[in-house]
Protein backbone atom coordinates (compact mmCIF):
# COMPACT_ATOMS: atom_id res chain seq x y z
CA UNK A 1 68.49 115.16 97.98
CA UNK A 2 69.99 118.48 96.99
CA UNK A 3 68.36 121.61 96.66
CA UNK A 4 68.40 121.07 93.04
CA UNK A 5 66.29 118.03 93.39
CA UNK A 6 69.36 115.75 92.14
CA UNK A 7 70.26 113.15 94.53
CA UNK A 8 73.96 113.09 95.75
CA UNK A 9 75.97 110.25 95.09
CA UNK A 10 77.46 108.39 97.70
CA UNK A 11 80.61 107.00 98.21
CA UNK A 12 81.05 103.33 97.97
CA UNK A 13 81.86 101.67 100.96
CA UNK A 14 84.70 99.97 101.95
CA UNK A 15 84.86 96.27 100.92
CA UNK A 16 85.44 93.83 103.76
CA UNK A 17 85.90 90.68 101.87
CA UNK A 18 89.41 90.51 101.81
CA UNK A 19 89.12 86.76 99.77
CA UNK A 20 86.59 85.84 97.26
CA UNK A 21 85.84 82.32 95.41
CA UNK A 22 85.40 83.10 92.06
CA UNK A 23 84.83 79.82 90.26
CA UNK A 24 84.79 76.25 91.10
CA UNK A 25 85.27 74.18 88.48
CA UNK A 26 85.77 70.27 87.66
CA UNK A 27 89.52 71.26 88.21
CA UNK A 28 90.08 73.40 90.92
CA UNK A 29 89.18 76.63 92.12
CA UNK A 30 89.91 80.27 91.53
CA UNK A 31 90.14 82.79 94.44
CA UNK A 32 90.96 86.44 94.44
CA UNK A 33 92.74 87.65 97.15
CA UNK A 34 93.80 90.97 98.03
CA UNK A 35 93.94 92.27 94.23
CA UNK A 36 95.49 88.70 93.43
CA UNK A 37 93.87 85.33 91.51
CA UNK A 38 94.76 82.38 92.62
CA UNK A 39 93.92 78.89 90.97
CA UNK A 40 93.98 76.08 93.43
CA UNK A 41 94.00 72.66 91.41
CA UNK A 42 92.55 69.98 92.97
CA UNK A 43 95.45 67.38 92.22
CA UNK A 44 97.55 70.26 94.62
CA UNK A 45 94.97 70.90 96.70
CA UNK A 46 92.84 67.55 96.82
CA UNK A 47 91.04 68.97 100.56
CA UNK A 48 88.36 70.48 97.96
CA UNK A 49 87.97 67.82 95.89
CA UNK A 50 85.08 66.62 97.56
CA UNK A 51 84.04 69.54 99.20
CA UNK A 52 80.42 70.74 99.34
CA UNK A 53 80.17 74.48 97.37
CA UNK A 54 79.26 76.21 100.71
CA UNK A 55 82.67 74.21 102.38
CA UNK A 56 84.53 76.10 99.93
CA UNK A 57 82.79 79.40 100.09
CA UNK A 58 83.30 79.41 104.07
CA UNK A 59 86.88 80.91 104.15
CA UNK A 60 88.34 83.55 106.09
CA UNK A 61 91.47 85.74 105.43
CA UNK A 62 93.19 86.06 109.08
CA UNK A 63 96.13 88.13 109.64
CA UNK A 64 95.86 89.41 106.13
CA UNK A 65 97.88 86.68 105.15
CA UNK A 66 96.13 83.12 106.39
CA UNK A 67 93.61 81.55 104.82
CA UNK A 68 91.09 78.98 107.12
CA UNK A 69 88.50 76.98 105.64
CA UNK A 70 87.13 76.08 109.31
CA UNK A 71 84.66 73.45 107.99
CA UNK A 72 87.40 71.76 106.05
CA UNK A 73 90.58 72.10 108.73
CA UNK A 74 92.36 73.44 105.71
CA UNK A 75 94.82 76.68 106.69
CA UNK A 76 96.91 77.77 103.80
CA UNK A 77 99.17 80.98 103.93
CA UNK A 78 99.01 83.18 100.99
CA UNK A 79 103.11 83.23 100.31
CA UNK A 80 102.48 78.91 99.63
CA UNK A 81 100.29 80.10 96.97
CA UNK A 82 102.70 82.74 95.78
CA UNK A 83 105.79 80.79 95.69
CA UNK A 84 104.54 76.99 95.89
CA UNK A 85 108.13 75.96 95.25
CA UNK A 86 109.09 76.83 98.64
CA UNK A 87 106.72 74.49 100.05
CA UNK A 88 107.58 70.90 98.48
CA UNK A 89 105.66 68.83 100.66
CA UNK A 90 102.55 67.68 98.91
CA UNK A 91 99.43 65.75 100.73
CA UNK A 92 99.09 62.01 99.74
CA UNK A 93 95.91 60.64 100.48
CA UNK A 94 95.84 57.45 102.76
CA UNK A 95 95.06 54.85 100.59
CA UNK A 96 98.62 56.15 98.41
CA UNK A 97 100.14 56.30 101.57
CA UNK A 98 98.95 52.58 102.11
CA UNK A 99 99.89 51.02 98.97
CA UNK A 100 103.32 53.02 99.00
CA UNK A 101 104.14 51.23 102.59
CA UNK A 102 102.88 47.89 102.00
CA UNK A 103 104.74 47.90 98.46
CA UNK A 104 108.05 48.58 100.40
């Protein structure tokens, strides 16, 4: 306290979550990342699908630029969020993968 008897304000700390899950939803999920939103849909993204809530909420920003959902095996770099056009390759489960081969 100061003399005065007023308390002195502090200063907020710095914040060291770097990536935050805002919502999960029946569609996908929404992160914020370094000042950014992302929405991850779940027909894009179909690792979270069926993930448990604290599965999705254990992610890690590494390198200030990698995201690693360690309980998943799911590492996604922020510019394939930014500019998914760049990265055309899309994950087909196995049973798709399955049907597509045994319908050639």
């Amino acid at each position: 306290m100061l003399k005065s008897g007023k308390k002195k304000s502090q200063k907020p700390g710095k914040s060291t979550s770097k990536v935050e899950i805002l919502n999960i939803s029946k569609n996908g999920i929404w992160l914020y990342v370094k000042t950014k939103e992302y929405f991850l849909s779940y027909q894009d993204f179909p690792w979270f699908s069926d993930a448990t809530v604290s599965e999705i909420f254990d992610v890690k920003l590494i390198h200030g630029f990698h995201l690693r959902w360690e309980q998943l095996d799911v590492d996604l770099e922020l510019e394939s969020l930014e500019h998914p056009e760049r990265y055309p390759l899309k994950y087909i489960p196995e049973n798709e993968r399955k049907q597509k081969k045994s319908a050639a």
